[in-house]
Protein backbone atom coordinates (compact mmCIF):
# COMPACT_ATOMS: atom_id res chain seq x y z
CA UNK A 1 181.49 -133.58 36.38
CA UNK A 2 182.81 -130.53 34.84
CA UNK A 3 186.51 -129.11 35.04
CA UNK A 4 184.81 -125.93 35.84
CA UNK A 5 182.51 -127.36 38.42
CA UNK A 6 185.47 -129.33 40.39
CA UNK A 7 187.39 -125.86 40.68
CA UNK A 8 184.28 -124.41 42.62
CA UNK A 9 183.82 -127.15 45.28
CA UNK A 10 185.04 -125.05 48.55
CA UNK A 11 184.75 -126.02 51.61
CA UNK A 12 182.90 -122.98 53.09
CA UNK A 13 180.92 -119.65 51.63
CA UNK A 14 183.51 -117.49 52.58
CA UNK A 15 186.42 -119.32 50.80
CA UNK A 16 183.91 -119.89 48.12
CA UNK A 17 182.96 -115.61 47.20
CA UNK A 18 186.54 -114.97 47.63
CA UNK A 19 187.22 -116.95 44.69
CA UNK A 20 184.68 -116.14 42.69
CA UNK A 21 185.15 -112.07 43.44
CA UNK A 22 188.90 -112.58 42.08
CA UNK A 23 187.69 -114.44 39.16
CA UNK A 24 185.10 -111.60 38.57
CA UNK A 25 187.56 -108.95 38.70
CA UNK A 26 190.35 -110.63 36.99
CA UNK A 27 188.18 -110.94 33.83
CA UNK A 28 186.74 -107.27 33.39
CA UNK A 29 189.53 -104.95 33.90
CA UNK A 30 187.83 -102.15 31.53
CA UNK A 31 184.54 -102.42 33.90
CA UNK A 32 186.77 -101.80 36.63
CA UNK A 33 188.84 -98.76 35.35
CA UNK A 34 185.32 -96.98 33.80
CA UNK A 35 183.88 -97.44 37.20
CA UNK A 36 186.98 -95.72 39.03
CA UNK A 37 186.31 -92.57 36.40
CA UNK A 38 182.63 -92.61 36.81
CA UNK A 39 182.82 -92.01 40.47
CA UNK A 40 185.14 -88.90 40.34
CA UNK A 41 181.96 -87.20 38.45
CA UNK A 42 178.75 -89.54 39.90
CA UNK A 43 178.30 -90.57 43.47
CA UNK A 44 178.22 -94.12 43.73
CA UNK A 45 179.50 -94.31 40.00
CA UNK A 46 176.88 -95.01 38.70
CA UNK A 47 173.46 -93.26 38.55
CA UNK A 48 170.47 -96.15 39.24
CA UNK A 49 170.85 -97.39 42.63
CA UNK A 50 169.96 -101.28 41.30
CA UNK A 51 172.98 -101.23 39.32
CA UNK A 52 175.66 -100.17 42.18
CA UNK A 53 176.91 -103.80 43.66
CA UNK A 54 180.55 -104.75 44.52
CA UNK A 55 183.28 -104.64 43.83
CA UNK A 56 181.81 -102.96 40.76
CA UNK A 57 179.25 -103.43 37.98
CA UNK A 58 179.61 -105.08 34.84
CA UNK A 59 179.41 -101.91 32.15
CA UNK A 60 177.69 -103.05 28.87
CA UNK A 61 178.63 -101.87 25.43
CA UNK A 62 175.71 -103.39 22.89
CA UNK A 63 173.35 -106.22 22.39
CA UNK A 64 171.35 -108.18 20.35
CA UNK A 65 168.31 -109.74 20.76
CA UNK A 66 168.57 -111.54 23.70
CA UNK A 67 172.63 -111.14 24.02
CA UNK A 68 174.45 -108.52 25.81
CA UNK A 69 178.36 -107.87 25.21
CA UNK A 70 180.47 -106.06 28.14
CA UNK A 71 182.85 -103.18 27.41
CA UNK A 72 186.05 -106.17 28.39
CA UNK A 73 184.46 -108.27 24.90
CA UNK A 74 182.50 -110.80 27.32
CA UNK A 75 179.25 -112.19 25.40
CA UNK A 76 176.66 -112.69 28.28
CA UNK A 77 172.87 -114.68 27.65
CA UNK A 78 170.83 -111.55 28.82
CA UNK A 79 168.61 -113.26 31.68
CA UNK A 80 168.04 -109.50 33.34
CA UNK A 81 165.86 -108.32 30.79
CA UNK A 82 166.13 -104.74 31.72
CA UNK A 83 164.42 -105.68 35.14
CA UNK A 84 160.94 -106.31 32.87
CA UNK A 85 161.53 -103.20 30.69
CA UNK A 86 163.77 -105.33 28.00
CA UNK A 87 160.77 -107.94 27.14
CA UNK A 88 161.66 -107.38 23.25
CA UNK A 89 164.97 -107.81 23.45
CA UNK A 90 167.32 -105.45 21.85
CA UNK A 91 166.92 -105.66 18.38
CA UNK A 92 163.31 -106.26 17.24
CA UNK A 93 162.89 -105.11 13.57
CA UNK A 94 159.71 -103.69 13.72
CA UNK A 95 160.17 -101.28 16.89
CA UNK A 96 163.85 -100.06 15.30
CA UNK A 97 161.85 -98.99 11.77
CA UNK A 98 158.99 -97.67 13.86
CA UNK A 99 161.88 -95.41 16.19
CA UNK A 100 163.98 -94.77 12.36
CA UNK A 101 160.57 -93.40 10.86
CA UNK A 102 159.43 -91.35 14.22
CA UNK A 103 163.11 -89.63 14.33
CA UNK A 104 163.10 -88.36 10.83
CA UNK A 105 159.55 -86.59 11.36
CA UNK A 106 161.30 -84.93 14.67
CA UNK A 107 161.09 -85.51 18.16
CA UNK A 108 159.98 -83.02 20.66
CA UNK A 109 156.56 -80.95 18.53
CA UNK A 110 155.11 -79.71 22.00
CA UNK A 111 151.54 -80.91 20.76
CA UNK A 112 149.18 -83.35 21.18
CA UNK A 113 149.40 -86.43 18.02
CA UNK A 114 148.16 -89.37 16.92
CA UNK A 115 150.15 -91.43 18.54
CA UNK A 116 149.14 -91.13 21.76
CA UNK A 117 145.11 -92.22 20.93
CA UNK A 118 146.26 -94.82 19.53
CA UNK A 119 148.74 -96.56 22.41
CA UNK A 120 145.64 -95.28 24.76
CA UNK A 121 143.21 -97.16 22.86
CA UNK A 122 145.54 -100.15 22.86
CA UNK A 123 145.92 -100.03 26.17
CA UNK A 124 141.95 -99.20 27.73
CA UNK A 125 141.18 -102.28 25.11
CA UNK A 126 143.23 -104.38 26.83
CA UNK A 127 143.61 -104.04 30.90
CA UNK A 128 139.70 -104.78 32.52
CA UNK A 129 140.05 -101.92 34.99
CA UNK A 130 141.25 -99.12 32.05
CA UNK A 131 138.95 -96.97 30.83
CA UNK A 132 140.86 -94.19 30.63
CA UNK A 133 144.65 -93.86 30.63
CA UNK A 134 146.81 -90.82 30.71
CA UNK A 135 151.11 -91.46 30.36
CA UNK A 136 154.38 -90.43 32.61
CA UNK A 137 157.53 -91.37 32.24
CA UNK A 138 157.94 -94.14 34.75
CA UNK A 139 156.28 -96.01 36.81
CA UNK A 140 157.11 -94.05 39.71
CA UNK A 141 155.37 -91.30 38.28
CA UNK A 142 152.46 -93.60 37.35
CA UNK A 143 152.07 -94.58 40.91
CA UNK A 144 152.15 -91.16 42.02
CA UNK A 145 149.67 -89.63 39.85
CA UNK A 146 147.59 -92.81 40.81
CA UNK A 147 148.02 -92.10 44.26
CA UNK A 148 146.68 -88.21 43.49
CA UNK A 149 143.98 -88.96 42.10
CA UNK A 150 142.69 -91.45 44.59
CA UNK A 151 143.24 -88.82 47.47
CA UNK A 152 141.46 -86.22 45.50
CA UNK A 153 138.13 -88.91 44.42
CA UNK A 154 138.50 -89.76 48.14
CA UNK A 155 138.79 -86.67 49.55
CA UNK A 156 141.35 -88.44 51.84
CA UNK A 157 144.72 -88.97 52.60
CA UNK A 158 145.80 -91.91 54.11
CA UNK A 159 147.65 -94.63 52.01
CA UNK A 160 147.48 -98.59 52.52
CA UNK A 161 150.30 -100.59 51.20
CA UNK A 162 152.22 -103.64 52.05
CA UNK A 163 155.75 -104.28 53.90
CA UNK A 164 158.46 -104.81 51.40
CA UNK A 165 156.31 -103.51 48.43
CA UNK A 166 158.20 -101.07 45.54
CA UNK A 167 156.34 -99.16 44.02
CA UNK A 168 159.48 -96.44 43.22
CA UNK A 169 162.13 -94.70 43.56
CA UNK A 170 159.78 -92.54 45.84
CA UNK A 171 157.68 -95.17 47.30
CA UNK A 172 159.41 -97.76 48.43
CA UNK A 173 158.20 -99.53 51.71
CA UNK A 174 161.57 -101.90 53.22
CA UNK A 175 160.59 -104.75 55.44
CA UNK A 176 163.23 -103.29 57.97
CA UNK A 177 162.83 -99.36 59.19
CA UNK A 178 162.52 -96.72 56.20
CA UNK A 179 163.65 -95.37 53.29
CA UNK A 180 164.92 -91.81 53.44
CA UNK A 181 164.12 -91.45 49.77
CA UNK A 182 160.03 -92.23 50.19
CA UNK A 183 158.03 -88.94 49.76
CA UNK A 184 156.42 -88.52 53.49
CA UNK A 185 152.71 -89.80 53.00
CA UNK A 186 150.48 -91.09 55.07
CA UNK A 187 151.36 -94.80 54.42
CA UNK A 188 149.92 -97.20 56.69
CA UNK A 189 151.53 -100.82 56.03
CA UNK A 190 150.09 -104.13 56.17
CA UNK A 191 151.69 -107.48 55.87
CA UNK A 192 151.80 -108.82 52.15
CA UNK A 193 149.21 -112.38 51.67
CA UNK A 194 148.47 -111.41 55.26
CA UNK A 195 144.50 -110.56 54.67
CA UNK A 196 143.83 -110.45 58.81
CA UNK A 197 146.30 -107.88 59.11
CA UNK A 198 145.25 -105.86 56.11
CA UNK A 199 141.74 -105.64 57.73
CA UNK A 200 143.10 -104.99 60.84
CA UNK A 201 145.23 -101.80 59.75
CA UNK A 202 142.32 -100.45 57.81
CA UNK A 203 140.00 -100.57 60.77
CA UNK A 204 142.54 -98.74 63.37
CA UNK A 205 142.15 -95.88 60.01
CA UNK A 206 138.47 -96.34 59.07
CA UNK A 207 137.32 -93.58 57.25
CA UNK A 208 140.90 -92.07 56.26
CA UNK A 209 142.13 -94.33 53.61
CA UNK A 210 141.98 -92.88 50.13
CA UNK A 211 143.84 -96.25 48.58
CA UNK A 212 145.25 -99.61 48.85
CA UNK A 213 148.13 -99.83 46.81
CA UNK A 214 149.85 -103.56 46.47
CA UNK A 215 151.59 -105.59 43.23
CA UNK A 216 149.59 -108.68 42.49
CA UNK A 217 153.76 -110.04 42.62
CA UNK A 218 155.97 -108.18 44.82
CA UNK A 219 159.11 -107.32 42.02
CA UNK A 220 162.06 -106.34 44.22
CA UNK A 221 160.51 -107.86 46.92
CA UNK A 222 161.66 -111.29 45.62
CA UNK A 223 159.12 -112.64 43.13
CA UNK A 224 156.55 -113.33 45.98
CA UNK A 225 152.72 -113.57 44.08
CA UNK A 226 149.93 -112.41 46.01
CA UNK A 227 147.30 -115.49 47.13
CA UNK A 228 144.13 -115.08 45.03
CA UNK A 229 142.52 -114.96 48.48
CA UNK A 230 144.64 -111.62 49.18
CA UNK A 231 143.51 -109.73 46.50
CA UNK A 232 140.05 -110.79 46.34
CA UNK A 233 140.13 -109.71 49.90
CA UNK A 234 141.96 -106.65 49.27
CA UNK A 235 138.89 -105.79 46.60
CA UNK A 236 136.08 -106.23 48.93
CA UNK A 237 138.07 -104.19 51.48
CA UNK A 238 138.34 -101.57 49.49
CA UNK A 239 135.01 -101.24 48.46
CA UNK A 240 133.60 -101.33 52.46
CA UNK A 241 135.94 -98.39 53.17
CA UNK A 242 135.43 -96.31 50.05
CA UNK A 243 139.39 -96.53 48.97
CA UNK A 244 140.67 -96.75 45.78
CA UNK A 245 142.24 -100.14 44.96
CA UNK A 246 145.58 -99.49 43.11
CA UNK A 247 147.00 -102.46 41.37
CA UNK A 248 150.66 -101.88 40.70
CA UNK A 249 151.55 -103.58 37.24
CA UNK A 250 153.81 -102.11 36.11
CA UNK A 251 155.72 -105.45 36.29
CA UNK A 252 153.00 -107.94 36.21
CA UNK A 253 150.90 -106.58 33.33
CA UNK A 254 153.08 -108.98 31.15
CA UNK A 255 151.64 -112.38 32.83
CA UNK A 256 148.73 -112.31 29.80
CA UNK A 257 146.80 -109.87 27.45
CA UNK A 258 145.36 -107.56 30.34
CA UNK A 259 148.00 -108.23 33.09
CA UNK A 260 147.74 -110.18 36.44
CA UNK A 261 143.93 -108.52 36.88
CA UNK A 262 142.96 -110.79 33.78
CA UNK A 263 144.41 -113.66 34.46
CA UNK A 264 142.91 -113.70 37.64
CA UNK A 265 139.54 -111.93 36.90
CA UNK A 266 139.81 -110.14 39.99
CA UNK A 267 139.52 -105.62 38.68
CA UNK A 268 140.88 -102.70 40.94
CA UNK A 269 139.61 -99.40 40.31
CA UNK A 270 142.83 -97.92 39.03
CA UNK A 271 145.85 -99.26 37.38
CA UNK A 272 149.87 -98.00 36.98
CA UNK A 273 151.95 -99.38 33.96
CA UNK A 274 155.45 -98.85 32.66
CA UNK A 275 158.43 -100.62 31.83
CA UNK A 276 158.44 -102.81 28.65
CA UNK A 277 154.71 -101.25 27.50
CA UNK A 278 156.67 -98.55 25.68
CA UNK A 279 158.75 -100.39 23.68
CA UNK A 280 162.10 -100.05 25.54
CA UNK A 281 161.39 -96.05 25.44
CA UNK A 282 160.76 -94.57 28.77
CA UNK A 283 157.31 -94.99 29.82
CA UNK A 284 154.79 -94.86 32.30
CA UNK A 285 150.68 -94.96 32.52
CA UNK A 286 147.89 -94.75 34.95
CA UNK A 287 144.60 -95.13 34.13
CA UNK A 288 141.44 -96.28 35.88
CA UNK A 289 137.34 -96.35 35.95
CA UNK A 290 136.12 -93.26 33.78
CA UNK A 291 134.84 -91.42 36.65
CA UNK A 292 138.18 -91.17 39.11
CA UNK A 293 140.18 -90.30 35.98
CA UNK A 294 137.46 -87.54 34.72
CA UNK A 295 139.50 -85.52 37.54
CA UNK A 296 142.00 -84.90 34.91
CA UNK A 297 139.87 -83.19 32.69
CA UNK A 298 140.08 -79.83 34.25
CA UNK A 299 140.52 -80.57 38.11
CA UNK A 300 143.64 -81.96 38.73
CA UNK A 301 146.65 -80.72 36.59
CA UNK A 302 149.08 -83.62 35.21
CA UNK A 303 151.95 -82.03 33.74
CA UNK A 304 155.25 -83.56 32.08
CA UNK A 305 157.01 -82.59 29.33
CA UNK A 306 157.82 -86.15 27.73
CA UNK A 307 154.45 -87.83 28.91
CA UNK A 308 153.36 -87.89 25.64
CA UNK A 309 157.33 -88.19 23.34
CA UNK A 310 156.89 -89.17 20.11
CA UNK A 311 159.24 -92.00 20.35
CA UNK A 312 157.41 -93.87 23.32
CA UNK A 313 154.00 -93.55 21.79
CA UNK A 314 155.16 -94.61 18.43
CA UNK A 315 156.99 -97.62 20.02
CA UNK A 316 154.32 -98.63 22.47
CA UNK A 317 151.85 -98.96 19.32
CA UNK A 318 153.90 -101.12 17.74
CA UNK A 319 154.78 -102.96 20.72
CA UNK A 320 151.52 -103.55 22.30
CA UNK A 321 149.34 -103.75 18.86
CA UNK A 322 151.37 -105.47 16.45
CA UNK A 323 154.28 -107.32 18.83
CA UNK A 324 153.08 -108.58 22.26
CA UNK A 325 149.30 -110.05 21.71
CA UNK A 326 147.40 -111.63 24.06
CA UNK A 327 148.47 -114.69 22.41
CA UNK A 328 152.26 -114.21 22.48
CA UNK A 329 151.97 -112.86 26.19
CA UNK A 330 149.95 -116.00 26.69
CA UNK A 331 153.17 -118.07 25.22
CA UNK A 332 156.10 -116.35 27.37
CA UNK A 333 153.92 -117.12 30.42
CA UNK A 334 153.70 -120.67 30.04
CA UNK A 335 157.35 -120.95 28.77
CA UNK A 336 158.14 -118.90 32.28
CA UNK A 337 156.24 -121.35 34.56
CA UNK A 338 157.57 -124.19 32.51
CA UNK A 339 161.04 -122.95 33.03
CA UNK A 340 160.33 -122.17 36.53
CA UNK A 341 159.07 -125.94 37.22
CA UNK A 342 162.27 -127.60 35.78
CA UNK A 343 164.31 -125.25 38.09
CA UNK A 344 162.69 -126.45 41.38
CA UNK A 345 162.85 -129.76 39.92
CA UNK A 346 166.44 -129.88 39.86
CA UNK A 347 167.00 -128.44 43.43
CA UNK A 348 164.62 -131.29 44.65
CA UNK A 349 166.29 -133.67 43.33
CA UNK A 350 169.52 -132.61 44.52
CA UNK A 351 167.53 -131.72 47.80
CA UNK A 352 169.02 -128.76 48.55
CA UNK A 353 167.46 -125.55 49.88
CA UNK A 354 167.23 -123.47 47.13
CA UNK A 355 164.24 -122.93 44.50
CA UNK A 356 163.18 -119.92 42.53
CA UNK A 357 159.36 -117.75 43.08
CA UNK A 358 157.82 -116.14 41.10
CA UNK A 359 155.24 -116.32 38.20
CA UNK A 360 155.61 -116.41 34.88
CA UNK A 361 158.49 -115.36 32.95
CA UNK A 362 159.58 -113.20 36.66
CA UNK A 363 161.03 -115.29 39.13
CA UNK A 364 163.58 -115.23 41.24
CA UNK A 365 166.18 -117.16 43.28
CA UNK A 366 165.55 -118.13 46.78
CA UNK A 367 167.73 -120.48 49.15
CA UNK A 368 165.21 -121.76 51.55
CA UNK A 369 162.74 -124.38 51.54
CA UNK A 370 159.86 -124.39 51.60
CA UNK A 371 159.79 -121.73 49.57
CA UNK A 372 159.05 -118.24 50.92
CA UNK A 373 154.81 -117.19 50.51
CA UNK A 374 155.67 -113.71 52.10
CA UNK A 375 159.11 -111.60 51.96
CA UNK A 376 161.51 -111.36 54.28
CA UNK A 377 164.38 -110.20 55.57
CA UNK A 378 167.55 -112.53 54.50
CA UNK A 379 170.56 -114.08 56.34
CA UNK A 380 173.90 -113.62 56.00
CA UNK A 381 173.86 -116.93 54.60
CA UNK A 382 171.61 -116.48 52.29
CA UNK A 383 172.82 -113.20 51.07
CA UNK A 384 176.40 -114.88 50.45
CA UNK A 385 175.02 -117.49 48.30
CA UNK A 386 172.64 -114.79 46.53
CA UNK A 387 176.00 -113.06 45.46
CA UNK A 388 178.04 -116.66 44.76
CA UNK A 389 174.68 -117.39 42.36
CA UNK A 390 175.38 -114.23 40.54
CA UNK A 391 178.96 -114.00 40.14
CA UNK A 392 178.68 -118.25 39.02
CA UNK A 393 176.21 -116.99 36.27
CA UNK A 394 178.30 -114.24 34.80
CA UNK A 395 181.22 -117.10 34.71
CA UNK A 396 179.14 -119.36 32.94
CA UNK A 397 178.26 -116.47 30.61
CA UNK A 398 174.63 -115.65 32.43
CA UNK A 399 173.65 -112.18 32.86
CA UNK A 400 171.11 -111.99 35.80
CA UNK A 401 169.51 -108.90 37.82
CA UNK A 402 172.20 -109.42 41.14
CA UNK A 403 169.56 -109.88 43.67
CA UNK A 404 168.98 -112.79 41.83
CA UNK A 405 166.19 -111.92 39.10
CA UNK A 406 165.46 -113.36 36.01
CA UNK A 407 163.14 -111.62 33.36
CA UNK A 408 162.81 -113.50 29.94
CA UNK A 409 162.57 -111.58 26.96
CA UNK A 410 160.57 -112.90 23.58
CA UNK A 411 164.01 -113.32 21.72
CA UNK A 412 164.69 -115.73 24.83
CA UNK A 413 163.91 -119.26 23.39
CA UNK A 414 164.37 -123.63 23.98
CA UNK A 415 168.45 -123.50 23.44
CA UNK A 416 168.56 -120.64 25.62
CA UNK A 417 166.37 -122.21 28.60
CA UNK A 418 168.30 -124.97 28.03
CA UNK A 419 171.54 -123.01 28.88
CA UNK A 420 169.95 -121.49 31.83
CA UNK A 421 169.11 -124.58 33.27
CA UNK A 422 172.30 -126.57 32.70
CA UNK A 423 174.03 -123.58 34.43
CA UNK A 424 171.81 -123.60 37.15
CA UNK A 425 172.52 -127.84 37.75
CA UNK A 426 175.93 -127.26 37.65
CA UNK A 427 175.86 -124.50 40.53
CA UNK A 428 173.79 -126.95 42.40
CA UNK A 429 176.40 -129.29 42.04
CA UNK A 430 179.18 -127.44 42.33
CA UNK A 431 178.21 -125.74 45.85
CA UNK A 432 175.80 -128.41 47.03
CA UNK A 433 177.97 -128.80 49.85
CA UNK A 434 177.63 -125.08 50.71
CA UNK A 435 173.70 -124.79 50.26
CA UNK A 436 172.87 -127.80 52.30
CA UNK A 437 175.75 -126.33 54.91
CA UNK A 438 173.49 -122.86 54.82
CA UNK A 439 170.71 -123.90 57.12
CA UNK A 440 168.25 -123.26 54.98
CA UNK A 441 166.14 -126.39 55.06
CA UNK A 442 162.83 -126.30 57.07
């Protein structure tokens, strides 16, 4: 056992994230005092609500590859991967000469260019249900436009999606009450892997719904996959009501060559992209069959100044034709599951309840077992150890999303799984105690 792990045996939670706040603070004084300026001039201090946790958030000053150093000199194994977006870490070669070459032939030329067939062929050659693709800027506005278009095929306005599902800023669809920040659409929600229910809602609104919208994994929602049942049921639904069938992958389109949809050879009628397609540049995409996205030859207007930014198209190229093949995306999937195997494996052992969902090279932590097949809302329990898991990581030198994410990058290889894993034994071991005290053993 550990010097470090016998100073974290506590008796009880609360003991246990009072400690491991002080150590927290006591080690990133500079975080602390930038946050205290930042929120004289931003509300929150800070500016993306994902990155606002207490008593403040670790502020970053570079990285490298798969490394990330804070502003207080604190070298961190970077877990988070830019919540998806960061999949090449943060120095690949050939995007940096690719961004050096784009810059010195300027940036903003307010015209169409060649980079922007060529990302769009990439990208219609790749995902089943693409056969045509215009760009946004973020997923958000991916799902948006997505959600446009349907209603205008459609002719309708009514919008299926599930409880707990993210699909933005915008659209964002809690398990508990609202969000005041979702645009007021018609949304009509349906439980997630709950097919019965799904069929039920669209029946009380036959003839209104203009999509079904759903992630083939829920992201924020915790790293919950769809069944295969789900979604095949989800595409037959769809087609007896006349929706459009939106898959949201903008997270999942990295689980092989042409996203979750390939992998389980099961094609909507539209798809959104964004995050990591671009290259680490901001990015977003929606594209779909030929005929629903013909509406955007003349019908529907789709207007953004940056959709089309030299520096995102030029990156995405590189990223998508030359970087992340089929065969590499085929790679970090198996070295995700793989990962994601050993972890359970430990917590079994140890038989605690705790155990990480997801698929691929997403998952995240949960501290229940069995482990959870649908989201849901979490106890005070098991949000304490969520934030003791977190604040153990960044001791042992582990950056992680806080809600407990981990998205591996390509630079993210066998000594660095390694790490992960040892880390993740000695928390077991270290607060064993506390997670088989937490209740959450079923």
């Amino acid at each position: 056992m550990s010097a470090a792990t016998e100073l974290r045996r506590n008796s009880d939670l609360d003991s246990a994230l009072v400690e491991a706040r002080a150590l927290y603070v006591a080690g990133r004084p500079k975080s602390a005092a930038l946050h205290e300026k930042a929120s004289e001039v931003m509300p929150g201090g800070n500016t993306r609500s994902v990155l606002a946790y207490s008593p403040f958030p670790t502020a970053m000053a570079r990285g490298e590859d798969c490394r990330l150093w804070d502003i207080d000199g604190r070298e961190y194994l970077d877990l988070c991967g830019e919540y998806t977006a960061g999949l090449f870490g943060h120095s690949e070669p050939l995007i940096h000469d690719v961004l050096h070459s784009t810059l010195k032939r300027g940036t903003n030329l307010a015209a169409v260019g060649e980079g922007e067939e060529k990302l769009a062929r990439i990208l219609c050659g790749r995902f089943p249900s693409i056969e045509r693709v215009r760009f946004a800027n973020s997923g958000t506005e991916a799902n948006l436009m997505a959600l446009t278009a349907a209603r205008a095929k459609t002719g309708r306005n009514a919008i299926m999606a599930v409880q707990g599902g993210y699909h933005g800023g915008v659209l964002t669809f809690p398990l508990a009450g609202r969000s005041m920040a979702t645009l007021p659409l018609d949304v009509v929600l349906c439980r997630y892997n709950d097919l019965a229910d799904a069929r039920r809602v669209a029946a009380e609104r036959a003839g209104e719904l203009a999509a079904i919208i759903v992630e083939p994994m829920l992201g924020s929602g915790g790293c919950i996959p769809a069944t295969v049942a789900f979604l095949q049921g989800l595409r037959e639904l769809a087609s007896e009501c006349g929706a459009v069938l939106i898959f949201d992958e903008v997270m999942t389109s990295r689980m092989s060559g042409g996203g979750m949809q390939a992998r389980l050879g099961i094609t909507p009628d539209m798809t959104t992209l964004g995050k990591y397609i671009g290259g680490g540049m901001s990015f977003g995409a929606f594209g779909g069959k030929a005929d629903i996205m013909s509406l955007f030859d003349g019908k529907l207007p789709h207007a953004g100044t940056f959709n089309n930014n030299v520096l995102s198209m030029a990156a995405g190229s590189t990223a998508m034709g030359e970087i992340f093949t089929p065969e590499r995306a085929e790679a970090l999937y198996r070295s995700g599951e793989a990962l994601r195997h050993r972890l359970n494996g430990l917590a079994e052992q140890a038989d605690v309840p705790m155990g990480f969902t997801g698929i691929g090279s997403m998952m995240t932590v949960q501290f229940q077992r069995p482990l959870p097949t649908e989201p849901r809302l979490p106890g005070p329990a098991e949000e304490a150890l969520r934030e003791l898991f977190f604040f153990d990581m960044l001791q042992a030198g582990i950056y992680l999303a806080r809600r407990g994410m981990v998205a591996l990058s390509l630079p993210v290889g066998a000594t660095e799984l390694d790490r992960f894993a040892a880390a993740v034994a000695e928390f077991i071991e270290a607060r064993g105690t506390l997670l088989k005290a937490s209740g959450g053993l079923h």
